[in-house]
Protein backbone atom coordinates (compact mmCIF):
# COMPACT_ATOMS: atom_id res chain seq x y z
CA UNK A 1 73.56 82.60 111.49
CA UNK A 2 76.90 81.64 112.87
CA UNK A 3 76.75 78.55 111.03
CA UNK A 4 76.59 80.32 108.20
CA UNK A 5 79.80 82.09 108.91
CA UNK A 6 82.07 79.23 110.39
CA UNK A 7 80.81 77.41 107.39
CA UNK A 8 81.98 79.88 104.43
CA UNK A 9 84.97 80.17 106.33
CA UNK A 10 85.77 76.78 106.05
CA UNK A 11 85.51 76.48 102.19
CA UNK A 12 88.11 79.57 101.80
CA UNK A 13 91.00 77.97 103.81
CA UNK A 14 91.01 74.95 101.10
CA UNK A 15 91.62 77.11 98.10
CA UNK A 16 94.11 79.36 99.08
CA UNK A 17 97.59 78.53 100.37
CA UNK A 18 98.59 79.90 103.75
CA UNK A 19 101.60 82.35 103.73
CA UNK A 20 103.22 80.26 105.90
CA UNK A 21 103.88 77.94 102.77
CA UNK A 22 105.78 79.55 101.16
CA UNK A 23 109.42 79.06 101.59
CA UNK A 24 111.32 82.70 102.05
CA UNK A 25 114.58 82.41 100.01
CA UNK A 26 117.54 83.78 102.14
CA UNK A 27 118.08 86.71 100.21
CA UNK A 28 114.88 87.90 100.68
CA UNK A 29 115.73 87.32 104.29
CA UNK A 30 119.14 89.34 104.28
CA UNK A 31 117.23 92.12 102.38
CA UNK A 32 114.59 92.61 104.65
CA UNK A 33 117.24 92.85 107.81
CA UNK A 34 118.92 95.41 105.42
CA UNK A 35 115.71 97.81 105.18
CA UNK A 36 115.02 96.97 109.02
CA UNK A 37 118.61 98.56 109.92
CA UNK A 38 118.29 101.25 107.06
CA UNK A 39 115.08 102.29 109.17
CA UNK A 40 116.37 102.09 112.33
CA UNK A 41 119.24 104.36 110.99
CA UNK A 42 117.38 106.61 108.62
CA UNK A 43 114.47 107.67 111.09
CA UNK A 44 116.55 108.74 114.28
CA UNK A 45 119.21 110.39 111.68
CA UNK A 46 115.99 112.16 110.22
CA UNK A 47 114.82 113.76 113.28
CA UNK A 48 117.78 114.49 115.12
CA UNK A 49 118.95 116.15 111.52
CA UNK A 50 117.19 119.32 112.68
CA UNK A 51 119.74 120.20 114.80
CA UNK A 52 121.91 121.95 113.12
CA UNK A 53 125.14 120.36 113.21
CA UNK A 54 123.42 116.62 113.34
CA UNK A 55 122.12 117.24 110.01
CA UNK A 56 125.87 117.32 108.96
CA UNK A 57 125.79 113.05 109.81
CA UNK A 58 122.55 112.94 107.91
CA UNK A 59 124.42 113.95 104.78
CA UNK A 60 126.90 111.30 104.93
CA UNK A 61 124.95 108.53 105.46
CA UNK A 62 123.11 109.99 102.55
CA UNK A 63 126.01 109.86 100.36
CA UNK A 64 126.57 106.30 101.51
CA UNK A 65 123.34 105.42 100.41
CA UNK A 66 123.31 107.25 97.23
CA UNK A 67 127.49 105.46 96.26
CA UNK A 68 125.48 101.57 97.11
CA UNK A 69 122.28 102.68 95.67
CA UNK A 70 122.50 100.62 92.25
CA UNK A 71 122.88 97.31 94.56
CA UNK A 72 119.74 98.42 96.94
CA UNK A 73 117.83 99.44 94.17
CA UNK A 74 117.84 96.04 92.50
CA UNK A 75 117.73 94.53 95.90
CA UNK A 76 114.41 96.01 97.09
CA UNK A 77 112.80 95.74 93.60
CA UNK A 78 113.41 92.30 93.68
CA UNK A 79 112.02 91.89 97.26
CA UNK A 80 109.18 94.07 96.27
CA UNK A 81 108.11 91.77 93.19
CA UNK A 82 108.48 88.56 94.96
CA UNK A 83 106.73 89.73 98.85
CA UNK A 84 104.00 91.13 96.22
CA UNK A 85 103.29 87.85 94.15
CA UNK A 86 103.26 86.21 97.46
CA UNK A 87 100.73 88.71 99.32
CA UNK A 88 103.85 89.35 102.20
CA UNK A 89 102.63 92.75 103.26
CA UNK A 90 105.43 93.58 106.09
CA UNK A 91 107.94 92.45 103.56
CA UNK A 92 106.60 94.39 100.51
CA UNK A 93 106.43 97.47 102.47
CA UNK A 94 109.70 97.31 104.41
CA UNK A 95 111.32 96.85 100.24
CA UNK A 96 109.31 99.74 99.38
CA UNK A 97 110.53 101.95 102.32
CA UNK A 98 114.10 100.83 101.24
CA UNK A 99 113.31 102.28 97.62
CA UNK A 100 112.13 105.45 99.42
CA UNK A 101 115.33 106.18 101.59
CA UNK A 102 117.56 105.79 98.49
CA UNK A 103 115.63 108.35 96.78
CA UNK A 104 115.49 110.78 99.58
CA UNK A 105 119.55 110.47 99.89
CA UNK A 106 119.22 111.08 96.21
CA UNK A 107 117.36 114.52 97.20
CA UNK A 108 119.48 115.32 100.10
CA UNK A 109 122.74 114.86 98.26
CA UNK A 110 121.43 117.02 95.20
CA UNK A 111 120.00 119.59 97.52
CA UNK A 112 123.13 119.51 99.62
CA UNK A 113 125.30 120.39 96.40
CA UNK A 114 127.88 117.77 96.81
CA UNK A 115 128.63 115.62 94.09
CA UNK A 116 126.61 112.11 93.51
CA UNK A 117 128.94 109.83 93.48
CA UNK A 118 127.75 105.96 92.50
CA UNK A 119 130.14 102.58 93.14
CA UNK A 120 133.16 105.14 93.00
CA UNK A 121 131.49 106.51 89.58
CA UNK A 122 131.29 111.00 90.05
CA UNK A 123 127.69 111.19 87.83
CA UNK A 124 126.92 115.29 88.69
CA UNK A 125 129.51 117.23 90.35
């Protein structure tokens, strides 16, 4: 029965290329290190934001996000179709959490009444 196993195993590693392959371009690279410090800014920000006076930080960095948002946007989308093609899980998901925290600074912002304010461009006041 094993034989069976460690032999169909042996016929998949021939047809498909390892991950390991491919060649990660550098701005994939910088991207990803982008989301990593976005997430390691975003989710302490989050929960100390319900203190009351912390939350206060949250909506700056929120309006940071939202006035570079055009250029992480593209950036993560980007990521996100080329870690996809490639079957990069880690990498797809870290793009897609970058999408997410652009959108919820979109949220914040709006919620927060203040105006949205994009590469020095006022869109809603």
């Amino acid at each position: 029965m094993s034989d069976v196993f460690w032999s169909a195993q042996d016929d998949d590693e021939e047809g498909e290329p390892s991950e390991l392959r491919y060649r990660r371009p550098w701005w994939v690279t910088a991207g990803a290190l982008v989301d990593l410090l976005l997430l390691l800014i975003v989710v302490p920000a989050g929960i100390l934001s319900l203190l009351p006076f912390v939350f206060l930080v949250y909506v700056f960095f929120a309006q940071v996000l939202v006035w570079i948002s055009p250029v992480l946007i593209l950036l993560n989308a980007a990521i996100f179709w080329w870690s996809f093609r490639r079957k990069q899980a880690a990498t797809t998901a870290l793009a897609a959490l970058g999408i997410a925290f652009v959108l919820l600074a979109f949220v914040v912002v709006r919620l927060w009444q203040s105006p949205v304010v994009v590469l020095g461009l006022t869109l809603v006041r």
